[in-house]
PDB file of N, CA and C in Angstrom:
ATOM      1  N   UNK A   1     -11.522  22.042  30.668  1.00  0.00           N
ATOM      2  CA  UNK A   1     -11.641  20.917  29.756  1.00  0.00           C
ATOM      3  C   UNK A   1     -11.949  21.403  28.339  1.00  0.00           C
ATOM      4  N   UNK A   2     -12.732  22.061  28.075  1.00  0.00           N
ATOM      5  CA  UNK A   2     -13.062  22.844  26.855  1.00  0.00           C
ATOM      6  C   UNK A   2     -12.359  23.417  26.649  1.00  0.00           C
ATOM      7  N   UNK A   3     -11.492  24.255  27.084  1.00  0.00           N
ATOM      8  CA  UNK A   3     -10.004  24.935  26.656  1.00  0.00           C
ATOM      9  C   UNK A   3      -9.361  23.979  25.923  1.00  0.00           C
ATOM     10  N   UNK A   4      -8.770  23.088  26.939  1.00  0.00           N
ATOM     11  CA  UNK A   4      -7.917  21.708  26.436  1.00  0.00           C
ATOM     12  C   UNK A   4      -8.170  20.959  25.108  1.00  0.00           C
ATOM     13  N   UNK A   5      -9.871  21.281  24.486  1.00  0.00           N
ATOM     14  CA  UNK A   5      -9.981  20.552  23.173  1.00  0.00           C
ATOM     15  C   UNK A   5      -9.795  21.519  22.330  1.00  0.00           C
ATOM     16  N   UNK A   6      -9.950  22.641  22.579  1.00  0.00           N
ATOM     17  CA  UNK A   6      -9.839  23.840  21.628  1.00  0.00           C
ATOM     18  C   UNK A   6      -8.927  23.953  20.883  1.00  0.00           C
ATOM     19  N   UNK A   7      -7.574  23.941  22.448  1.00  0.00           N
ATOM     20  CA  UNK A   7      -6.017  23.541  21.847  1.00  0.00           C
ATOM     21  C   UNK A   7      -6.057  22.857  21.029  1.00  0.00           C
ATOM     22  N   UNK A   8      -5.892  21.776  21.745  1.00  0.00           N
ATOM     23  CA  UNK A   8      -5.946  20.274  20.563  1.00  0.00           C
ATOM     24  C   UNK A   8      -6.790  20.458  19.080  1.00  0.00           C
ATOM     25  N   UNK A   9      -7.644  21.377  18.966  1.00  0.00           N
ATOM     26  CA  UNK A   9      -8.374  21.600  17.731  1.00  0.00           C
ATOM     27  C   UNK A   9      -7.211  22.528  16.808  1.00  0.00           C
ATOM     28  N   UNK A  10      -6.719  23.021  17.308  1.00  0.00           N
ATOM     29  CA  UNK A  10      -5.661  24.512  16.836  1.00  0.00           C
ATOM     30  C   UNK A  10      -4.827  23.537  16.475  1.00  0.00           C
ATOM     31  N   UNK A  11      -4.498  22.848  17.185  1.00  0.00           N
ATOM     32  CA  UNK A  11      -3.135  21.944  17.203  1.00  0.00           C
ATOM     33  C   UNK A  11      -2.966  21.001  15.771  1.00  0.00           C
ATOM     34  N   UNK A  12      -4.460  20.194  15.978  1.00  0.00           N
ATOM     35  CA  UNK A  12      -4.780  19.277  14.869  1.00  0.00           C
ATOM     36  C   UNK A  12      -4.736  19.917  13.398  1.00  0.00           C
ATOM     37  N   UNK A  13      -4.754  21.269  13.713  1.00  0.00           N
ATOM     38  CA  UNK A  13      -5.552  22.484  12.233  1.00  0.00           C
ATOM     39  C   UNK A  13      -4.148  22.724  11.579  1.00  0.00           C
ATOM     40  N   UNK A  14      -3.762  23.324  12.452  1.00  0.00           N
ATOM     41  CA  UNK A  14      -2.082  23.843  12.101  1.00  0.00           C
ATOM     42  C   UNK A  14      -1.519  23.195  11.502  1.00  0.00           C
ATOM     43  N   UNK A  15      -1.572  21.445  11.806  1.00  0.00           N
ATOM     44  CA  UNK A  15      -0.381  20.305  12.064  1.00  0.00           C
ATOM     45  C   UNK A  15      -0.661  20.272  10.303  1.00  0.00           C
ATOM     46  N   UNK A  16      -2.542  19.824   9.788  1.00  0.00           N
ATOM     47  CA  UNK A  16      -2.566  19.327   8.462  1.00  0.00           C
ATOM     48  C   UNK A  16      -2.414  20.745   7.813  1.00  0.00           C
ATOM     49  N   UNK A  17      -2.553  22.164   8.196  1.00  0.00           N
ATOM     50  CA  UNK A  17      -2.122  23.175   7.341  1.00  0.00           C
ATOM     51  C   UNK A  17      -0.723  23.018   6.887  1.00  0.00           C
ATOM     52  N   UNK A  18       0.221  22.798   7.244  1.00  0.00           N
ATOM     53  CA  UNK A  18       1.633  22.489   7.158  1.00  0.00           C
ATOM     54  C   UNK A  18       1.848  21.373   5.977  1.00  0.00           C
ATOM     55  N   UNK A  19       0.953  20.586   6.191  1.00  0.00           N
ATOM     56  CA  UNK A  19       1.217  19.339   5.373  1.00  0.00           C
ATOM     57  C   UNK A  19       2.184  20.072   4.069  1.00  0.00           C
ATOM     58  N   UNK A  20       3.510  19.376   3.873  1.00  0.00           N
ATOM     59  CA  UNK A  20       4.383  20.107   2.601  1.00  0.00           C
ATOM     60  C   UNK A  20       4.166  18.844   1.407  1.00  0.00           C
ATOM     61  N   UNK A  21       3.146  17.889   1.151  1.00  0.00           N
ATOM     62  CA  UNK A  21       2.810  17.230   0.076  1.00  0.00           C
ATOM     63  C   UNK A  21       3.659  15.952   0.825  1.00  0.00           C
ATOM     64  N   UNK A  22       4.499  16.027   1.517  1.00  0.00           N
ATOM     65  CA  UNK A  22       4.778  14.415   2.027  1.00  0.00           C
ATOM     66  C   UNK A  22       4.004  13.111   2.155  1.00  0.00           C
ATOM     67  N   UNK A  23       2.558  13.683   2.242  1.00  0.00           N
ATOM     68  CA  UNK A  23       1.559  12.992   2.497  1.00  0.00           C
ATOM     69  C   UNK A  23       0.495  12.281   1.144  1.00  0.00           C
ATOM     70  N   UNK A  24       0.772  12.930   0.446  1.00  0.00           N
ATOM     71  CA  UNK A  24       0.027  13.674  -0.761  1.00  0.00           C
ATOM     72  C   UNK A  24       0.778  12.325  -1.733  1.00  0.00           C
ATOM     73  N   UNK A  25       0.345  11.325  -2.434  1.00  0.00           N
ATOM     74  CA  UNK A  25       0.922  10.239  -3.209  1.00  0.00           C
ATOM     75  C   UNK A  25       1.356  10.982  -4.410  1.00  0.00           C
ATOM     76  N   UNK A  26       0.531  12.293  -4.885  1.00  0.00           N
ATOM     77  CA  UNK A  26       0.633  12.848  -6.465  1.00  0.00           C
ATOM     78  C   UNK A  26       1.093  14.153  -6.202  1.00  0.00           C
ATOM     79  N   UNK A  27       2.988  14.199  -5.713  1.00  0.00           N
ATOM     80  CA  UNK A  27       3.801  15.067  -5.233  1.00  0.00           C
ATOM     81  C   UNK A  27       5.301  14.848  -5.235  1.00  0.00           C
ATOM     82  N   UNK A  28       5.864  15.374  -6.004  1.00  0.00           N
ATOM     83  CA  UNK A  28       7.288  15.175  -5.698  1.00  0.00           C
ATOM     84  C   UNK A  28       8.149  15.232  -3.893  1.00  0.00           C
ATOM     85  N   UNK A  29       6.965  15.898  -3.363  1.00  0.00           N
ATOM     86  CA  UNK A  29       7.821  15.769  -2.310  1.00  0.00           C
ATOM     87  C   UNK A  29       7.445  14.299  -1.829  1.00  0.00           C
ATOM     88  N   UNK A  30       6.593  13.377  -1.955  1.00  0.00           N
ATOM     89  CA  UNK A  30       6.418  12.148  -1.791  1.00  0.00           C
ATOM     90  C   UNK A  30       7.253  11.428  -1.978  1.00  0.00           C
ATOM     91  N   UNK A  31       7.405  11.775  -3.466  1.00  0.00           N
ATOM     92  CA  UNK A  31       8.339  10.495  -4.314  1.00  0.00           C
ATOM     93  C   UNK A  31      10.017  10.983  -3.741  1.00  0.00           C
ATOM     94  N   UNK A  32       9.964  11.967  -3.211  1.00  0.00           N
ATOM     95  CA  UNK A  32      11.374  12.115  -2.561  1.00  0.00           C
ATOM     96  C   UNK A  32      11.320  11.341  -1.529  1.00  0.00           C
ATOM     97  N   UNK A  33      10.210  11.334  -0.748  1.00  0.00           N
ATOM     98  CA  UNK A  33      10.585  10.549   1.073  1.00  0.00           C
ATOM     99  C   UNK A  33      10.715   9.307   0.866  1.00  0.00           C
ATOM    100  N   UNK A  34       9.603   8.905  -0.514  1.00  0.00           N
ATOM    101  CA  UNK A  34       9.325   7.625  -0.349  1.00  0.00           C
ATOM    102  C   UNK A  34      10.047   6.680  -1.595  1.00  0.00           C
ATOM    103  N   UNK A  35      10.874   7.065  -2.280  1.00  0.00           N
ATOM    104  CA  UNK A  35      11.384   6.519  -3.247  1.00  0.00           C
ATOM    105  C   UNK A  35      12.582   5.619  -2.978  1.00  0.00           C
ATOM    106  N   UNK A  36      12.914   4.424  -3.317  1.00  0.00           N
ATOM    107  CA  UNK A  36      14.143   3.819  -2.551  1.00  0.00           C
ATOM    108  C   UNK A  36      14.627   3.617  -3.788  1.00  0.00           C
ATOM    109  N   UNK A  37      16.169   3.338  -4.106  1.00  0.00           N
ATOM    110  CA  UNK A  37      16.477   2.463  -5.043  1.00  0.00           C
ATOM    111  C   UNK A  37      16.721   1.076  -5.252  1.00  0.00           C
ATOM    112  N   UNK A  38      16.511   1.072  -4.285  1.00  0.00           N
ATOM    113  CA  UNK A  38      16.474  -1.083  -3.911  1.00  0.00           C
ATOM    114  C   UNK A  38      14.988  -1.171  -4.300  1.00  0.00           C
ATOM    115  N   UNK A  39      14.040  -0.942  -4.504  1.00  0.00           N
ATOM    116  CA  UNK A  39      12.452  -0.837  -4.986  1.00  0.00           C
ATOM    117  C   UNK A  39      12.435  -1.646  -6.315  1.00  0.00           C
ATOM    118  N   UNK A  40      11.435  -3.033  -6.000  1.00  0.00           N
ATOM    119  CA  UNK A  40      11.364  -3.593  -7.563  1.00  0.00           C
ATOM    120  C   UNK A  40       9.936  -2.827  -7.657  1.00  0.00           C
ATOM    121  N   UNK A  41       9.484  -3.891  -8.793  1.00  0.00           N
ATOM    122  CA  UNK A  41       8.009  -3.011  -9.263  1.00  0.00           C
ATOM    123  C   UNK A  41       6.803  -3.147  -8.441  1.00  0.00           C
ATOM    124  N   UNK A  42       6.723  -4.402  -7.907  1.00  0.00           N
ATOM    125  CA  UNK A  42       5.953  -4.624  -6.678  1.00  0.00           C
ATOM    126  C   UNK A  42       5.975  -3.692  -6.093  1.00  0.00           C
ATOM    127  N   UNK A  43       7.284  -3.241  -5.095  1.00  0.00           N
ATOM    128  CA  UNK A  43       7.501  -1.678  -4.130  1.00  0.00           C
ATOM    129  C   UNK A  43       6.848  -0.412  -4.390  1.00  0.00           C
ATOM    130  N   UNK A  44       7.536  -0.155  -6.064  1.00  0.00           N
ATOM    131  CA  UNK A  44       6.751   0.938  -6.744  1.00  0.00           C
ATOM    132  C   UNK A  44       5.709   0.855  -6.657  1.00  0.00           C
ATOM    133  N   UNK A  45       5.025   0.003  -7.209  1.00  0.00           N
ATOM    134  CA  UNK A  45       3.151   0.047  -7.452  1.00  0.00           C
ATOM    135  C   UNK A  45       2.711   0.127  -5.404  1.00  0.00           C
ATOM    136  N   UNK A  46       3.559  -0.609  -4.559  1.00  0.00           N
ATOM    137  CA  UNK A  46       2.516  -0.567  -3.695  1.00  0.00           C
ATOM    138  C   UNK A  46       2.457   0.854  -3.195  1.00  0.00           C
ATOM    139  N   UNK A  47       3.967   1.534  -3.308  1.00  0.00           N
ATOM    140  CA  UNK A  47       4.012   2.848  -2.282  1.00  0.00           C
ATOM    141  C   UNK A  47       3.021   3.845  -3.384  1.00  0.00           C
ATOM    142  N   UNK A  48       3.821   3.928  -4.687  1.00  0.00           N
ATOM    143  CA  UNK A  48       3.004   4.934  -5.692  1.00  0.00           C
ATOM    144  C   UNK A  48       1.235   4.758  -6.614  1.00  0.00           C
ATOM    145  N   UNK A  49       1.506   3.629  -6.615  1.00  0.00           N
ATOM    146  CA  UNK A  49      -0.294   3.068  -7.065  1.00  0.00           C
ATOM    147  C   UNK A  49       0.555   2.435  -8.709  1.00  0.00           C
ATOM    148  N   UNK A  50      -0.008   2.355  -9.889  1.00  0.00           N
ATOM    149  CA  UNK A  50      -0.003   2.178 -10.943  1.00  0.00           C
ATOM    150  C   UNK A  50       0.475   3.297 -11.477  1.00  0.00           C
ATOM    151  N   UNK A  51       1.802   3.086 -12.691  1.00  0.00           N
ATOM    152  CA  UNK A  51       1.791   4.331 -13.663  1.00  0.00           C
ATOM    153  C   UNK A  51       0.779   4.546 -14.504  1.00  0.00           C
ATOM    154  N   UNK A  52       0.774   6.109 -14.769  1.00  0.00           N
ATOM    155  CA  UNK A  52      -0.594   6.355 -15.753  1.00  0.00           C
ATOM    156  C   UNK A  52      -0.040   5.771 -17.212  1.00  0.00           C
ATOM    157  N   UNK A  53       1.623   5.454 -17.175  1.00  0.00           N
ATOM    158  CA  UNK A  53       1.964   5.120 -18.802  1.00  0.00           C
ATOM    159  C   UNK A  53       3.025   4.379 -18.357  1.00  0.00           C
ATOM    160  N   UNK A  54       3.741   3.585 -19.490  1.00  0.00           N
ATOM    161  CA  UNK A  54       5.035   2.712 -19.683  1.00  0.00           C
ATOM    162  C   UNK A  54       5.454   3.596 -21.043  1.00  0.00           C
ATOM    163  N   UNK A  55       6.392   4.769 -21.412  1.00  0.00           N
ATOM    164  CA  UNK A  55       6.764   5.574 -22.602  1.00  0.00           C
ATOM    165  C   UNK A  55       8.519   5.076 -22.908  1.00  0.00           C
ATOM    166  N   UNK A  56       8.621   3.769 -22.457  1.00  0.00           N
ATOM    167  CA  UNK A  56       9.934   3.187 -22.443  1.00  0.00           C
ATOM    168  C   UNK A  56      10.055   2.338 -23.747  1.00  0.00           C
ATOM    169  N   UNK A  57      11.348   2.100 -24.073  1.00  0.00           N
ATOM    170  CA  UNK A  57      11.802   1.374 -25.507  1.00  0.00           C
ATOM    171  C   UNK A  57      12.847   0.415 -24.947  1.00  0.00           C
ATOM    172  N   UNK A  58      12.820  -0.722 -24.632  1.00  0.00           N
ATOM    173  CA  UNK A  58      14.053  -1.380 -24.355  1.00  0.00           C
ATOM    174  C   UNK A  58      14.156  -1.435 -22.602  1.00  0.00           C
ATOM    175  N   UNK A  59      13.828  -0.327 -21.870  1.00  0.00           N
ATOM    176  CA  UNK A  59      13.261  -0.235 -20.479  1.00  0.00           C
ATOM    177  C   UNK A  59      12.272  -0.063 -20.399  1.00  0.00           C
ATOM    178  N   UNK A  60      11.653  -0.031 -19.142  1.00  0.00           N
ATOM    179  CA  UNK A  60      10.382   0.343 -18.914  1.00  0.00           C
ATOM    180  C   UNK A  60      10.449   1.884 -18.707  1.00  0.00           C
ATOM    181  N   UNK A  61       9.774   2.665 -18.746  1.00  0.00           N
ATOM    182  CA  UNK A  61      10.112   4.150 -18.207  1.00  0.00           C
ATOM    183  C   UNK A  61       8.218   4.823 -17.476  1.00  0.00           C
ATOM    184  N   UNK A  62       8.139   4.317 -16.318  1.00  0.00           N
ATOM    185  CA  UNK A  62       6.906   4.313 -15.859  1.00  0.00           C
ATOM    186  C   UNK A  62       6.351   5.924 -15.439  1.00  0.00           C
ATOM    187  N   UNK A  63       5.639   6.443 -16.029  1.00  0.00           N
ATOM    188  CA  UNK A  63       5.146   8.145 -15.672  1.00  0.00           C
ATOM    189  C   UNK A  63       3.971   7.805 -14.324  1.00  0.00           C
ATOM    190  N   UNK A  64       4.242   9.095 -13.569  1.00  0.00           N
ATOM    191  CA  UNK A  64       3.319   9.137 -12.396  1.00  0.00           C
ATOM    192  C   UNK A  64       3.073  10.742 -12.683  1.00  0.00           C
ATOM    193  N   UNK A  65       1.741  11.168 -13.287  1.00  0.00           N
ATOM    194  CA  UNK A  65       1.420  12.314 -13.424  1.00  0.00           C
ATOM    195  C   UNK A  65       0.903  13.130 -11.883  1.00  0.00           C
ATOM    196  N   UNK A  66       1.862  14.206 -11.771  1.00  0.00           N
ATOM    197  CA  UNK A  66       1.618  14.521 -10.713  1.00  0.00           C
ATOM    198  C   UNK A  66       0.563  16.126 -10.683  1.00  0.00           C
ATOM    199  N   UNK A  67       0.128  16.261  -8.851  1.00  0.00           N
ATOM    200  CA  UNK A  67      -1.064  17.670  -8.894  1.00  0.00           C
ATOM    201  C   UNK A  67      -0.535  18.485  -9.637  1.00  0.00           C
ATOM    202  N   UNK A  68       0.768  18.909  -9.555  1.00  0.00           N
ATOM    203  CA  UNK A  68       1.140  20.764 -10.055  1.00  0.00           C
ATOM    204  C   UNK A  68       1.767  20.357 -11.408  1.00  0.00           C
ATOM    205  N   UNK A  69       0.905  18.961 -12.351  1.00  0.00           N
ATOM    206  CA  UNK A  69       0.815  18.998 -13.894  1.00  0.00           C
ATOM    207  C   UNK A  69       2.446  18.748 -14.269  1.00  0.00           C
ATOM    208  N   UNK A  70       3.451  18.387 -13.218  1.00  0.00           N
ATOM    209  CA  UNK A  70       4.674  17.608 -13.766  1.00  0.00           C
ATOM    210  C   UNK A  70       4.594  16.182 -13.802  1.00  0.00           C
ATOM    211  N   UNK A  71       5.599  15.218 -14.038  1.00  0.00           N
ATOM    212  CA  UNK A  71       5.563  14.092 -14.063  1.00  0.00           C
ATOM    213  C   UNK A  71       7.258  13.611 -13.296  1.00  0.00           C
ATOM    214  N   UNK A  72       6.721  12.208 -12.558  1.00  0.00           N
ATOM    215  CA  UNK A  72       8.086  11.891 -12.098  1.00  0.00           C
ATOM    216  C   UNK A  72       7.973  10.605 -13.216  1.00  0.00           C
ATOM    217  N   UNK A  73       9.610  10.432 -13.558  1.00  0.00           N
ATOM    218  CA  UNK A  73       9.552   9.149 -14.611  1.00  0.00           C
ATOM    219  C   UNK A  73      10.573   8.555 -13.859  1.00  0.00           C
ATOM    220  N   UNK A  74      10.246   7.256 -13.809  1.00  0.00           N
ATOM    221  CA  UNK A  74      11.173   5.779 -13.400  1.00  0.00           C
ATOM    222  C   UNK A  74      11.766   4.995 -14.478  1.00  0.00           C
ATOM    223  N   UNK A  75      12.893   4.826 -14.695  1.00  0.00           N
ATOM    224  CA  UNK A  75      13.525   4.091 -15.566  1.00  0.00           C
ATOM    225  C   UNK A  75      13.457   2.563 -14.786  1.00  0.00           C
ATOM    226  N   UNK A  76      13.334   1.435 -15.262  1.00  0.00           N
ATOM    227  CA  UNK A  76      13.284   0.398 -14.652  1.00  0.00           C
ATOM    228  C   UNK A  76      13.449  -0.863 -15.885  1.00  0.00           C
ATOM    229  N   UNK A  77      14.468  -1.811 -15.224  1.00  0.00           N
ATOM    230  CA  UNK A  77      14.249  -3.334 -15.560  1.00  0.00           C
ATOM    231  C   UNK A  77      14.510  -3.882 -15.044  1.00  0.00           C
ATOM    232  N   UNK A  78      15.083  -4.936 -14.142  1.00  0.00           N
ATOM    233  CA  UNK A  78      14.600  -5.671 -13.542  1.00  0.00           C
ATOM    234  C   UNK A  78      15.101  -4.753 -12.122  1.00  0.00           C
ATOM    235  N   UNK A  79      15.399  -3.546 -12.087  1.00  0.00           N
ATOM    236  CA  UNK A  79      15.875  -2.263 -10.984  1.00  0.00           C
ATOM    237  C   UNK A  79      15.735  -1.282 -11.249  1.00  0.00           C
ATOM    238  N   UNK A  80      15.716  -0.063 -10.522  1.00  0.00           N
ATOM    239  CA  UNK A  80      15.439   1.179 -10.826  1.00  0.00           C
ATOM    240  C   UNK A  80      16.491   1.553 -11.320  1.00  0.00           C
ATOM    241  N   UNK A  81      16.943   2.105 -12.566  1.00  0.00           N
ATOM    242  CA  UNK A  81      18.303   2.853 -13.193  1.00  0.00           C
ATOM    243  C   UNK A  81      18.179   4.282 -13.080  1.00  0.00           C
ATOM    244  N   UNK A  82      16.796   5.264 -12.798  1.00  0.00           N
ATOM    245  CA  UNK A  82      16.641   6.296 -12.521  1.00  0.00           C
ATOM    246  C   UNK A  82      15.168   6.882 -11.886  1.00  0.00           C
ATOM    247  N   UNK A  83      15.454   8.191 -11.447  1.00  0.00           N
ATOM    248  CA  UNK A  83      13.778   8.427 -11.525  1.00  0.00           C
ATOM    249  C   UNK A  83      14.354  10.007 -11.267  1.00  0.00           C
ATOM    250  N   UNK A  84      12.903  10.864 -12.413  1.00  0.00           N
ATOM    251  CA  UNK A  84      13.221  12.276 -12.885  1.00  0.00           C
ATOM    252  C   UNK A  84      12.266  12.709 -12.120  1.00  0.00           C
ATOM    253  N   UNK A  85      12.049  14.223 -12.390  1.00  0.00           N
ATOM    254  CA  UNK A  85      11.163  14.539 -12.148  1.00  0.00           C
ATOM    255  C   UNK A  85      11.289  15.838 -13.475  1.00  0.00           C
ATOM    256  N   UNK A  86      10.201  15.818 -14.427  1.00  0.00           N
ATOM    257  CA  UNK A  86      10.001  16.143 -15.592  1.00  0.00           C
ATOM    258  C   UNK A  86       9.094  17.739 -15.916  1.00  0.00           C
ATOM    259  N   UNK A  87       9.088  18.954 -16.509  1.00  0.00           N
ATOM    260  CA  UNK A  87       8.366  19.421 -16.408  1.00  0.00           C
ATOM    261  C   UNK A  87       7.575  19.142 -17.323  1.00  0.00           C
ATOM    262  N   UNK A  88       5.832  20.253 -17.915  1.00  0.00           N
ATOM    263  CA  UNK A  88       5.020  19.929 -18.450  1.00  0.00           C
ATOM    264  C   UNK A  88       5.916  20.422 -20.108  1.00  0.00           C
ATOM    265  N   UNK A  89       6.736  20.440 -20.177  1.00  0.00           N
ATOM    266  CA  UNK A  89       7.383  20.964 -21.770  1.00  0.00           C
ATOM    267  C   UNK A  89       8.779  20.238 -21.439  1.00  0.00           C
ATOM    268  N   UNK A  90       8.793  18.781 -20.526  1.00  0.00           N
ATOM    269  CA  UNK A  90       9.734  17.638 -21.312  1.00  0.00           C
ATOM    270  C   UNK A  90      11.368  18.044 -20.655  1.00  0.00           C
ATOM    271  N   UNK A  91      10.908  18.621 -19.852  1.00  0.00           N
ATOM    272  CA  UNK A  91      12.502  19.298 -19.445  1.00  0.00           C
ATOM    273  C   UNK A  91      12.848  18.822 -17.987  1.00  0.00           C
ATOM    274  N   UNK A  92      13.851  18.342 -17.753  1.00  0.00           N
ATOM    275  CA  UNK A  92      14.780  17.963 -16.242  1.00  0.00           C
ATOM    276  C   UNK A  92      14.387  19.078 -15.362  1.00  0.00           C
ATOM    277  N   UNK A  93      13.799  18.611 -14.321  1.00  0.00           N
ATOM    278  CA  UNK A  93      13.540  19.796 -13.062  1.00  0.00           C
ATOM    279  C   UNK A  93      14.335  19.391 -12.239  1.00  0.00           C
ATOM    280  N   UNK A  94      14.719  17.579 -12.162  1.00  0.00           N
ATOM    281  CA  UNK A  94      15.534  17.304 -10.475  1.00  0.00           C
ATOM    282  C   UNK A  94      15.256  15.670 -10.961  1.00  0.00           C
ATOM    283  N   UNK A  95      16.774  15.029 -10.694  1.00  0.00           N
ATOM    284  CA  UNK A  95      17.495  13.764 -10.259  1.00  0.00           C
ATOM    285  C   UNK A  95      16.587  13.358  -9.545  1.00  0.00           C
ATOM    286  N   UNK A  96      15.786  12.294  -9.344  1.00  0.00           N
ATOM    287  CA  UNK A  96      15.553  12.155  -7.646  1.00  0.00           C
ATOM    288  C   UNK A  96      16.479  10.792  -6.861  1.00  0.00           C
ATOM    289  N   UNK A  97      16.621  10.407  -8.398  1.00  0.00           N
ATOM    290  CA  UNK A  97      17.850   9.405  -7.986  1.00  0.00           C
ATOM    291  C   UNK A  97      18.725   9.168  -8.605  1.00  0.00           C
TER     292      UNK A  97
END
């Protein structure tokens, strides 16, 4: 029986060592699993929380500052028209949509 939880302890350890940021709300690999383009702003805010900014003119363009100091940006009006993922010096890293 004590064997059997041990496993299960190894098991449980391993499983969240692995974690690849899927889990993680302030991660591009998030905003990859979890990003739809059918998503109004309601969707956005519930899956991602609040943007830290609106840096849009004519759209909205909503920033989600992420851990490793990039940003994903959402173009939006009354639909998503894009979403980047930005480095810290303003430059295209990846489409996400």
């Amino acid at each position: 029986m004590k064997k059997n939880i041990h496993v299960s302890l190894l098991i449980l350890f391993l499983a969240a060592c692995s974690d690849d940021g899927r889990n993680n709300p302030n991660t591009v690999e998030y905003f990859r699993e979890n990003l739809k383009k059918d998503m109004d702003y309601r969707a956005i805010v519930g899956v991602f929380g609040e943007p830290v900014k609106d840096i849009g003119s004519g759209i909205h363009i909503y920033v989600y500052l992420l851990d490793d100091l990039t940003e994903v940006r959402i173009g939006f009006t009354d639909k998503i028209l894009y979403a980047s993922h930005i480095d810290k010096n303003d430059r295209l890293l990846e489409s996400l949509l």
